[in-house]
Each structure stands twice: as structure tokens, then as C-alpha cells.
N, C-alpha and C. Protein backbone atom coordinates (compact mmCIF):
# COMPACT_ATOMS: atom_id res chain seq x y z
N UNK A 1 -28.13 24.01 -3.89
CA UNK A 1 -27.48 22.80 -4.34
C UNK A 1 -26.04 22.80 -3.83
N UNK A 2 -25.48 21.37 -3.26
CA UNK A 2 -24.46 21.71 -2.40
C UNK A 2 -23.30 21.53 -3.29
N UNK A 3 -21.82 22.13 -3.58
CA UNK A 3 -20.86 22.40 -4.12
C UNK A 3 -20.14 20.90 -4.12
N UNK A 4 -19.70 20.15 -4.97
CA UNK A 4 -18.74 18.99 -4.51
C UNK A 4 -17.64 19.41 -5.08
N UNK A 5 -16.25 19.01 -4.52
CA UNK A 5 -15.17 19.85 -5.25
C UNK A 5 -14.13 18.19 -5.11
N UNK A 6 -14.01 17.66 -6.06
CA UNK A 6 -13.11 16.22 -5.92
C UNK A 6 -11.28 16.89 -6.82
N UNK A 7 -10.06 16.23 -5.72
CA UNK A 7 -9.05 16.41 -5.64
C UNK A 7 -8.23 15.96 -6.87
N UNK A 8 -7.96 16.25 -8.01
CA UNK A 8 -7.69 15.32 -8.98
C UNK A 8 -6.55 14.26 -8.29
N UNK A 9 -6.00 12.71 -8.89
CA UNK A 9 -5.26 11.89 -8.29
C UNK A 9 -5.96 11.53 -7.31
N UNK A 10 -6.81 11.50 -6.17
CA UNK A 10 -7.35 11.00 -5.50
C UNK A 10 -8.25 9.92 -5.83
N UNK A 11 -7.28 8.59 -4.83
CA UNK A 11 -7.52 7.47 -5.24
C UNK A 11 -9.18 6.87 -4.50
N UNK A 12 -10.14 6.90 -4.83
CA UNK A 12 -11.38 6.97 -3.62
C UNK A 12 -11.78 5.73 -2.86
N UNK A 13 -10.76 4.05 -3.44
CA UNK A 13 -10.81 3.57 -3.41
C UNK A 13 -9.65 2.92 -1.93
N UNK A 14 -8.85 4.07 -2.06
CA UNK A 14 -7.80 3.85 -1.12
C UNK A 14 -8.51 3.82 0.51
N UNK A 15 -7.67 2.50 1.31
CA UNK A 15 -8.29 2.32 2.73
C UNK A 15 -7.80 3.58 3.74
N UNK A 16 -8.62 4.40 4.48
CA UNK A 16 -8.59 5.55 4.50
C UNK A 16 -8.00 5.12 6.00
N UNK A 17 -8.20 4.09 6.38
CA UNK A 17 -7.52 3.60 8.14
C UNK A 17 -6.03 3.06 8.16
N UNK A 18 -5.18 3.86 8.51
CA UNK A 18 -3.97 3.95 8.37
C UNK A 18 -2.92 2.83 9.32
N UNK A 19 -4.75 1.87 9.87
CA UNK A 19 -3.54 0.68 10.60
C UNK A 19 -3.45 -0.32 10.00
N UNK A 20 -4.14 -0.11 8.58
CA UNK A 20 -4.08 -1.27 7.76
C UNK A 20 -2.64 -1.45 7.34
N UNK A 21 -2.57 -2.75 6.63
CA UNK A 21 -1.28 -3.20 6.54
C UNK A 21 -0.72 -2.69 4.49
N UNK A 22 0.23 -2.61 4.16
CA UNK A 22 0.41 -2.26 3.30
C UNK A 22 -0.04 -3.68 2.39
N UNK A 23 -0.24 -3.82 0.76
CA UNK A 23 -0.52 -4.98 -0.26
C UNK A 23 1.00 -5.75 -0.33
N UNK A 24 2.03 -4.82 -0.49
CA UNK A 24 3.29 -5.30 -0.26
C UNK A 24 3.29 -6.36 0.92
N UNK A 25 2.64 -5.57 2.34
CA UNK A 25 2.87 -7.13 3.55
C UNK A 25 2.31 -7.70 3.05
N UNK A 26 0.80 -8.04 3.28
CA UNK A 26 0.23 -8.78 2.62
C UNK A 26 0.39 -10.00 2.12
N UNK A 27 1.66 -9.61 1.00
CA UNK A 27 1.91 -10.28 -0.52
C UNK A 27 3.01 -11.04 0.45
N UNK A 28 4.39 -10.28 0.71
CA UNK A 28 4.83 -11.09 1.30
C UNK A 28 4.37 -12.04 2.32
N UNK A 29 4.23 -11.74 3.74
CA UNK A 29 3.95 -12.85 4.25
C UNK A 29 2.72 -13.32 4.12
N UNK A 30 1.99 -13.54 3.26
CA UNK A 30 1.25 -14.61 2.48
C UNK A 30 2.03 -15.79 2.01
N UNK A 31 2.95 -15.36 1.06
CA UNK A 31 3.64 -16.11 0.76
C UNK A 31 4.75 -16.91 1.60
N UNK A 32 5.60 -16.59 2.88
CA UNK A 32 6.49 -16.98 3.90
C UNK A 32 5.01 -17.94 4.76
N UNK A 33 4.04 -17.73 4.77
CA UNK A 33 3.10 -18.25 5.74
C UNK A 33 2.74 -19.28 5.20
N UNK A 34 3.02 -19.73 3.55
CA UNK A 34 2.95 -20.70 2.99
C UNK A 34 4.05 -21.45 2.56
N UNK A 35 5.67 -21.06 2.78
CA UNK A 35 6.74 -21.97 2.88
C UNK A 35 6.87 -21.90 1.58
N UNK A 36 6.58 -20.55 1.04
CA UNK A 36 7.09 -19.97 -0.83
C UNK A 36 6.37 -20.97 -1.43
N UNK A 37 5.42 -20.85 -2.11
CA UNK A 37 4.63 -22.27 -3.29
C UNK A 37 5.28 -22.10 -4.45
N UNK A 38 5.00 -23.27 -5.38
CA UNK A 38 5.40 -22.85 -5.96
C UNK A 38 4.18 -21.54 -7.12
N UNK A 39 3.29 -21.75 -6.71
CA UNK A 39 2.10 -20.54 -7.25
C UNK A 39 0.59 -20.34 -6.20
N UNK A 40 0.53 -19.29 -6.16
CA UNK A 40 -0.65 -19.08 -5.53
C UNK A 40 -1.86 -18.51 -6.25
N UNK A 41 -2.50 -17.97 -5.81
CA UNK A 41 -3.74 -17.05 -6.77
C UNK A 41 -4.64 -16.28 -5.53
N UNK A 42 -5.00 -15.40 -5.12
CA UNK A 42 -5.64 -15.01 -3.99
C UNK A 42 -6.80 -13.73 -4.52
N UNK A 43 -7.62 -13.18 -4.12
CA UNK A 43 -8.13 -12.12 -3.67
C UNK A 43 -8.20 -11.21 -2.50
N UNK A 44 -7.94 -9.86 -2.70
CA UNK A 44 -7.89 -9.49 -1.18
C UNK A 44 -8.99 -8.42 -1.62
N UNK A 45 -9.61 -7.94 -0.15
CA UNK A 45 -10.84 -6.84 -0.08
C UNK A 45 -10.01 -5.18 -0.30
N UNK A 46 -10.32 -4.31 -1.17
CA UNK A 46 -9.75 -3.08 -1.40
C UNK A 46 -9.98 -2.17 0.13
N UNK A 47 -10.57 -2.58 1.01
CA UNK A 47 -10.24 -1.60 1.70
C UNK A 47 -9.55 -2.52 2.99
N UNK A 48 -8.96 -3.46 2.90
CA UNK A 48 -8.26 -4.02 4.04
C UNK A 48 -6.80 -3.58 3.72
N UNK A 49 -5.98 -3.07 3.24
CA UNK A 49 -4.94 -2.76 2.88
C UNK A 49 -4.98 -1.09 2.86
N UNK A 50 -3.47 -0.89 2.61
CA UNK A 50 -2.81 0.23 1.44
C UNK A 50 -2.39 0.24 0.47
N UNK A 51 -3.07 0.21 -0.75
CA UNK A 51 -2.44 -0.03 -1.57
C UNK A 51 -1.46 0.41 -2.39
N UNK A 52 -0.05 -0.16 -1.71
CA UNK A 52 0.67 0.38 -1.94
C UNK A 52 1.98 0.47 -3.29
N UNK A 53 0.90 -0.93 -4.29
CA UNK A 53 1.37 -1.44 -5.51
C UNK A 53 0.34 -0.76 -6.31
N UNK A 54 -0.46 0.02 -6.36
CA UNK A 54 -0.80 0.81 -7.68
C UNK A 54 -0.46 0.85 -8.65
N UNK A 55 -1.03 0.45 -9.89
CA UNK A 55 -0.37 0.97 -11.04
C UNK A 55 0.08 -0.38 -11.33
N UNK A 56 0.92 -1.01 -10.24
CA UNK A 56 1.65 -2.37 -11.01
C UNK A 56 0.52 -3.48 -11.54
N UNK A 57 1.05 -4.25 -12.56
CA UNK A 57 0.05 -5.13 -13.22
C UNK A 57 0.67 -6.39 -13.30
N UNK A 58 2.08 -6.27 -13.39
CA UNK A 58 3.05 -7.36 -13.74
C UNK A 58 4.46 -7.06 -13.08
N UNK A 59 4.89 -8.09 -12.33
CA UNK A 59 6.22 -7.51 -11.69
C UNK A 59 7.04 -8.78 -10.81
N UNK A 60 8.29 -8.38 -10.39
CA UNK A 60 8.58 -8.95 -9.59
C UNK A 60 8.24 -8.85 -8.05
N UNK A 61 8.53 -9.82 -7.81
CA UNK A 61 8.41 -9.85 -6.10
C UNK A 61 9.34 -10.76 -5.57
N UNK A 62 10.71 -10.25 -4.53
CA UNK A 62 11.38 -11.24 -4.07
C UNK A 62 10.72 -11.57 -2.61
N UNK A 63 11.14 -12.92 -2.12
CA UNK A 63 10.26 -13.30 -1.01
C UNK A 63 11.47 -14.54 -0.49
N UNK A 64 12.12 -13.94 0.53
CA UNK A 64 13.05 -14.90 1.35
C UNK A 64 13.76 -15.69 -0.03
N UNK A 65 14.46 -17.03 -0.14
CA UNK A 65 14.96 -17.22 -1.18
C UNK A 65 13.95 -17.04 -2.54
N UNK A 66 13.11 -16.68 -3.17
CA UNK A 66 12.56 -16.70 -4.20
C UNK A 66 11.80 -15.74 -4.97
N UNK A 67 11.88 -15.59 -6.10
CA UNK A 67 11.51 -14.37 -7.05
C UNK A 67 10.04 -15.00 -7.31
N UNK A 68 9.16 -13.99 -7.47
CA UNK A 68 7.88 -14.25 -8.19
C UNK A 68 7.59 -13.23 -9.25
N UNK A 69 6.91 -14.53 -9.98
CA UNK A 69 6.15 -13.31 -11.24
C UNK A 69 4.55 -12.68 -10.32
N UNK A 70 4.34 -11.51 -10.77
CA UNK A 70 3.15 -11.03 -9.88
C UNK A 70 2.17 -10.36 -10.82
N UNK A 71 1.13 -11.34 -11.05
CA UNK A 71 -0.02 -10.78 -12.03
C UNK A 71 -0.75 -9.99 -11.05
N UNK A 72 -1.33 -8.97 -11.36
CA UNK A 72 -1.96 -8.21 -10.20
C UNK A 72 -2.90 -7.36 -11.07
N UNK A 73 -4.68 -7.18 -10.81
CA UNK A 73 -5.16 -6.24 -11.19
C UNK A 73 -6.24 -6.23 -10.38
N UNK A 74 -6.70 -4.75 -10.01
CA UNK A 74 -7.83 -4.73 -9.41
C UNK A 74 -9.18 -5.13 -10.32
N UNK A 75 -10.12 -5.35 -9.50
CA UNK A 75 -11.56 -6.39 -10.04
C UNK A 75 -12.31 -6.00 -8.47
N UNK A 76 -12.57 -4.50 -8.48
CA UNK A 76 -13.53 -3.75 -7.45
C UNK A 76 -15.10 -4.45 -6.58
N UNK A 77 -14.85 -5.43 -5.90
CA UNK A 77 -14.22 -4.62 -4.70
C UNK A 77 -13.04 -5.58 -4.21
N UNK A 78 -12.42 -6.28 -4.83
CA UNK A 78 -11.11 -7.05 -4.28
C UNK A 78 -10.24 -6.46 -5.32
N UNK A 79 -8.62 -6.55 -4.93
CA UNK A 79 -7.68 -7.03 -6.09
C UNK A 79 -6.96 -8.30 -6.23
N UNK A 80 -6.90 -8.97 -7.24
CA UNK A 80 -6.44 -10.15 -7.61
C UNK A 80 -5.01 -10.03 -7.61
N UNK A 81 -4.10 -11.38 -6.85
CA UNK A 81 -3.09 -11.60 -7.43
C UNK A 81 -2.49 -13.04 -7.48
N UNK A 82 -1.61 -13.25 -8.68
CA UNK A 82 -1.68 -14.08 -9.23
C UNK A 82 -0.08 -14.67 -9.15
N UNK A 83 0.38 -14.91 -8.45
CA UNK A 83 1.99 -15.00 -8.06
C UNK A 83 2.18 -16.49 -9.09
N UNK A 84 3.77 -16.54 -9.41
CA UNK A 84 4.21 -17.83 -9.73
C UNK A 84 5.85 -17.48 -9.47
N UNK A 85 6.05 -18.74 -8.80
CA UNK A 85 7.87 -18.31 -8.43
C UNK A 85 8.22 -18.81 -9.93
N UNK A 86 9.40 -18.08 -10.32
CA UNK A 86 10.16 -17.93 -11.35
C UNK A 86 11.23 -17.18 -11.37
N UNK A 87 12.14 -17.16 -12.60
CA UNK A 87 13.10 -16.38 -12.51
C UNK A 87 13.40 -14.94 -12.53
N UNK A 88 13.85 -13.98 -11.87
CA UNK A 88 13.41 -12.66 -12.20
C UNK A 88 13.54 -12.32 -13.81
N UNK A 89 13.56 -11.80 -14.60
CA UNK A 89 13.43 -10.92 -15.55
C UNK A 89 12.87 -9.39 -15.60
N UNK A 90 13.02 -9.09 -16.80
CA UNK A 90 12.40 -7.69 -16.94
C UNK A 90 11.13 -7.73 -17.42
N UNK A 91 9.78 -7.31 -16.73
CA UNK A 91 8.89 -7.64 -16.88
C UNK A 91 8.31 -5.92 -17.37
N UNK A 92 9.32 -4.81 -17.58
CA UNK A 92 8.51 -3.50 -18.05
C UNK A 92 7.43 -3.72 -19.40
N UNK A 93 7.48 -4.39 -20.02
CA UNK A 93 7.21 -4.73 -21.60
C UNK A 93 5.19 -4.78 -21.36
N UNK A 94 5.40 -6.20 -20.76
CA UNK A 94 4.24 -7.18 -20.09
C UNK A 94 3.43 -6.11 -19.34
N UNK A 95 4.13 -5.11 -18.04
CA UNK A 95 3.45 -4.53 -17.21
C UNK A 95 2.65 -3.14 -17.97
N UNK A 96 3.38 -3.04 -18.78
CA UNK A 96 3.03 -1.90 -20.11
C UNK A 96 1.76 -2.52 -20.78
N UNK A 97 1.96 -3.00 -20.83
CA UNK A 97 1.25 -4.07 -21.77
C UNK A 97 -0.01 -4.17 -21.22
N UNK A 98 0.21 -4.99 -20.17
CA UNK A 98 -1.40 -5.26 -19.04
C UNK A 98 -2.08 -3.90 -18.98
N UNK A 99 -1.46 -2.97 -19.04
CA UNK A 99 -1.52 -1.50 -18.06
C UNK A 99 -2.77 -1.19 -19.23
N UNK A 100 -2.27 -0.59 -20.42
CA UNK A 100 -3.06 -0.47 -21.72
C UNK A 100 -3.91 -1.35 -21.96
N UNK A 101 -3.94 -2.61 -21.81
CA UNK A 101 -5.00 -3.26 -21.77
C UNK A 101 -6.84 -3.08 -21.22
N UNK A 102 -6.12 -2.61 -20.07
CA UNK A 102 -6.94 -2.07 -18.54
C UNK A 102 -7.59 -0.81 -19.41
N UNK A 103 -6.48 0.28 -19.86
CA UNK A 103 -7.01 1.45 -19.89
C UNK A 103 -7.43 1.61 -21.61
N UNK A 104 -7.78 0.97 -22.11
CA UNK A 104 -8.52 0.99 -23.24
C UNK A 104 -9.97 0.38 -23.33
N UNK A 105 -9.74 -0.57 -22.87
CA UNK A 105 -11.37 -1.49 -22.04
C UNK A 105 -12.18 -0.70 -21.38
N UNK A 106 -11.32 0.31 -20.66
CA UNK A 106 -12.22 1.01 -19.38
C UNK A 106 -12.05 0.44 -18.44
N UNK A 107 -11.72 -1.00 -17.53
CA UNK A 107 -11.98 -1.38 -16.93
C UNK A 107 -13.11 -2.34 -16.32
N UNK A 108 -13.76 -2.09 -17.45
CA UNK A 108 -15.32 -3.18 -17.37
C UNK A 108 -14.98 -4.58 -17.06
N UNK A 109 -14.20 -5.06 -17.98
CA UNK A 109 -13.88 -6.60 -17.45
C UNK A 109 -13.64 -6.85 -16.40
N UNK A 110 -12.57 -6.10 -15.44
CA UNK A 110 -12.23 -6.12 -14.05
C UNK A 110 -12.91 -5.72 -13.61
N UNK A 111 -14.23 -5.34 -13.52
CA UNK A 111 -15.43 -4.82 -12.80
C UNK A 111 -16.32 -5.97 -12.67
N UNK A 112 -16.49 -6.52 -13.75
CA UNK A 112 -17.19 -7.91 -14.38
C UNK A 112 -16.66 -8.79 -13.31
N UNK A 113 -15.57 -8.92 -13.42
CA UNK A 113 -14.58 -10.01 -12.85
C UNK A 113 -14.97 -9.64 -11.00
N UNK A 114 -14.90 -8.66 -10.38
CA UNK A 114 -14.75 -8.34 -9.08
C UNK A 114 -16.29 -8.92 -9.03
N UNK A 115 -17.40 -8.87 -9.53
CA UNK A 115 -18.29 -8.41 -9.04
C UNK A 115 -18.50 -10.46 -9.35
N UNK A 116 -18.24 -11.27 -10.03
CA UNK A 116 -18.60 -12.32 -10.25
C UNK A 116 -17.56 -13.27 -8.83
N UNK A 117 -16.52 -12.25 -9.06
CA UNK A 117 -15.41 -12.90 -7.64
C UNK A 117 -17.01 -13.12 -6.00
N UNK A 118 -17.57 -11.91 -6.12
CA UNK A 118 -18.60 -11.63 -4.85
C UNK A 118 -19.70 -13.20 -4.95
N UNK A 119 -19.78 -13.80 -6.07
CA UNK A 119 -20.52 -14.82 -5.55
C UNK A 119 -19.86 -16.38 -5.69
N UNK A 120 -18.40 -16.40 -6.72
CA UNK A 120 -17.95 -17.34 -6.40
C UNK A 120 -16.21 -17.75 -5.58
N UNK A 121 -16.25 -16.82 -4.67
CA UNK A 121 -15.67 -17.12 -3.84
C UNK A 121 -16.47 -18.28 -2.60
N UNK A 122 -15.28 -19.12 -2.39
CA UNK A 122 -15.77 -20.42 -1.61
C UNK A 122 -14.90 -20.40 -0.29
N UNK A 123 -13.60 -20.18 -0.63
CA UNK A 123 -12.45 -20.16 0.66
C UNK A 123 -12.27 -18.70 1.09
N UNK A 124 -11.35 -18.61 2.18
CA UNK A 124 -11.04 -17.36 2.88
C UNK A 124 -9.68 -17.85 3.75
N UNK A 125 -9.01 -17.47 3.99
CA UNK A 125 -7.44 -17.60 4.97
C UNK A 125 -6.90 -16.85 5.90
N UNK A 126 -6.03 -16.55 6.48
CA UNK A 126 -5.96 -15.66 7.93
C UNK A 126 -4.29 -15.01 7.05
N UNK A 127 -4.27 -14.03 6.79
CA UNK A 127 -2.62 -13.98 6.71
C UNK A 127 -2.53 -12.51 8.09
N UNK A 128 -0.97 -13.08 8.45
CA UNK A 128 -1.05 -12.34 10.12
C UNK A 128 0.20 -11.54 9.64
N UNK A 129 -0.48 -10.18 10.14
CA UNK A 129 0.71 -9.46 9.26
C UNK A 129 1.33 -8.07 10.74
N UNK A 130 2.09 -7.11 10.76
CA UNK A 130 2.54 -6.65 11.91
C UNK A 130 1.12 -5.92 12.59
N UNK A 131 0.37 -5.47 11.28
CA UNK A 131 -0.77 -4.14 11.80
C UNK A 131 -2.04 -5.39 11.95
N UNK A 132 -1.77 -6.97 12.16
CA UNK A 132 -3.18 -7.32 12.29
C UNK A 132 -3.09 -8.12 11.32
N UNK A 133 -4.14 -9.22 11.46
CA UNK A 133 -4.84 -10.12 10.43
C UNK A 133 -5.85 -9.28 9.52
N UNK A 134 -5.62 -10.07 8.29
CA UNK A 134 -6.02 -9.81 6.76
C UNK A 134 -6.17 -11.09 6.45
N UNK A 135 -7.97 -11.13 6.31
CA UNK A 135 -8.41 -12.07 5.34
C UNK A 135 -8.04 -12.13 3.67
N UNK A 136 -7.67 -13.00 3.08
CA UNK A 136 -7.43 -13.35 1.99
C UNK A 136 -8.56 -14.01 0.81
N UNK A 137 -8.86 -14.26 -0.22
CA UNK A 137 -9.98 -15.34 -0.62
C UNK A 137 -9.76 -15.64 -1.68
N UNK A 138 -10.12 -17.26 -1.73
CA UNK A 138 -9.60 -17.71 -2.84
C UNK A 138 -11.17 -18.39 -3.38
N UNK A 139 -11.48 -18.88 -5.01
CA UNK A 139 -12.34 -19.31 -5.39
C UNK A 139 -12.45 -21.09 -5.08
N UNK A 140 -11.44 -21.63 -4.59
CA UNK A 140 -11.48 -22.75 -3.68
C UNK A 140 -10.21 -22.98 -2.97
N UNK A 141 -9.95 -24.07 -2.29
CA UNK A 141 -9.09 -24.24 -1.29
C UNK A 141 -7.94 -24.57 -2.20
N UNK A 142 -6.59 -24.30 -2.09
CA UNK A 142 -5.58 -24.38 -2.90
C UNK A 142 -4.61 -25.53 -1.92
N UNK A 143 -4.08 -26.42 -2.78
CA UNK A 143 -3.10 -27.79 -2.21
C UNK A 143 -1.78 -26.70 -2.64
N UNK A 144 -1.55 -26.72 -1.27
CA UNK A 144 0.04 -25.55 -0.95
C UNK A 144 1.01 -26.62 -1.62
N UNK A 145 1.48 -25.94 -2.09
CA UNK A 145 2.77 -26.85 -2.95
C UNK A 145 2.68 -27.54 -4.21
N UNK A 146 1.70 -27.38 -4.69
CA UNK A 146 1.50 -28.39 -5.74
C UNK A 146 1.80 -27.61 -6.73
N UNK A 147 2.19 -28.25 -7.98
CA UNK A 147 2.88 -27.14 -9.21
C UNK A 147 1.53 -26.62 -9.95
N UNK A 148 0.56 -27.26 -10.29
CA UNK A 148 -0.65 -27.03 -10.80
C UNK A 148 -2.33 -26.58 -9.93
């Protein structure tokens, strides 16, 4: 019987091809490629990236003139994020908050959620980032600019 010996902290989920682009690009020029909205909502595939926002659930993000709030949780095999420009604040409370949420559930809901994302996703987008294009996906086509 063959020995398996797994690394504790090893993320297994992490994209193991190192020309991928970090979630940070991504995030940004997603957003510059759309002329800052005022909200977006996207899915991206877990192994087209690095993910290099782990852990975060809730946060800021500055992006050329503008701050975003950044809902973010993985939902295997994409992670969701959920931007809205706003004012910065301190969002440790909220990101605490989401975090425990996640880790008392188990994660089932965001499993639920990824796996229901696999049949109702409708759109897809090109974001062009230094290491290459990264498809994006959204559950329909989003009117760039609109507040709602």
C-alpha cells in the first residue's frame, strides 16, 4: 500500500503554473478595462490565477482614482468577487466576520454555490492581463456603468 505524506498549509487548490497572473491583476485590470463601474460581480476559474488574496473575504481595493469594497469568497471551482466602489473604511470587523462564517459552516454553502455557479453561468469576458488573457464569468451580461 503506497505511503501518501500531504505538507500541512498546502493549498491543493493553488494554480501550480507560475505564468498565471496573480487574483490581485486580475481584480485590477478588470476593473481599469471597464473605466472603474460603479459595481461589478464576476467569477473567475481557481486554477487560472495565483491566488494571491487568500484568506481575504472583505476588503479594500484601490484602482486608479477609486476605492472598492471587495466581497470575495471561494465557491470551488471558481472564486467570486463582488466589488462596489465606495469609500475606504476599515473593513477588519466584516472580514472577521465573513471569515468565521466560512469556517463554522465548513464551507458547504460555497461548495453549493460553486457547483450551482457550473450550470448557471451564461456570460464569459476576456480580461488581458501582463502574463496573458483570463477568462472571467458572469451569471449574465452586466450594463457597465449602471448603479444597479
Amino acid at each position: 500500500m503506497p505511503i501518501m505524506v500531504f505538507r500541512l498549509g498546502t493549498n491543493i487548490f493553488k494554480a501550480k503554473n507560475k505564468t498565471v497572473p496573480t487574483s490581485s491583476e486580475v481584480l485590477s485590470h478588470y476593473l481599469i478595462q471597464c473605466k472603474e463601474p460603479p459595481w461589478t460581480s464576476y467569477f473567475i476559474k481557481v486554477g487560472s490565477i495565483q491566488d494571491d488574496q487568500w484568506g481575504k473575504s472583505h476588503f479594500n481595493w484601490q484602482v486608479g482614482n477609486s476605492n472598492y469594497h471587495i466581497l470575495r469568497t471561494g465557491c470551488y471551482p471558481y472564486i467570486k468577487y463582488h466589488c462596489t466602489k465606495r469609500n475606504k473604511q476599515d473593513l477588519t470587523v466584516e472580514d472577521s466576520f465573513f471569515r468565521a462564517i466560512k469556517i463554522i459552516n465548513l464551507g458547504l454553502p460555497c461548495l453549493a454555490y460553486g457547483i450551482a455557479a457550473i450550470y448557471l453561468i451564461r456570460h464569459k469576458e476576456i480580461v488581458y492581463t501582463s502574463k496573458g488573457k483570463v477568462e472571467i464569468y458572469f451569471l449574465y451580461p452586466e450594463d457597465k456603468g449602471s448603479l444597479y
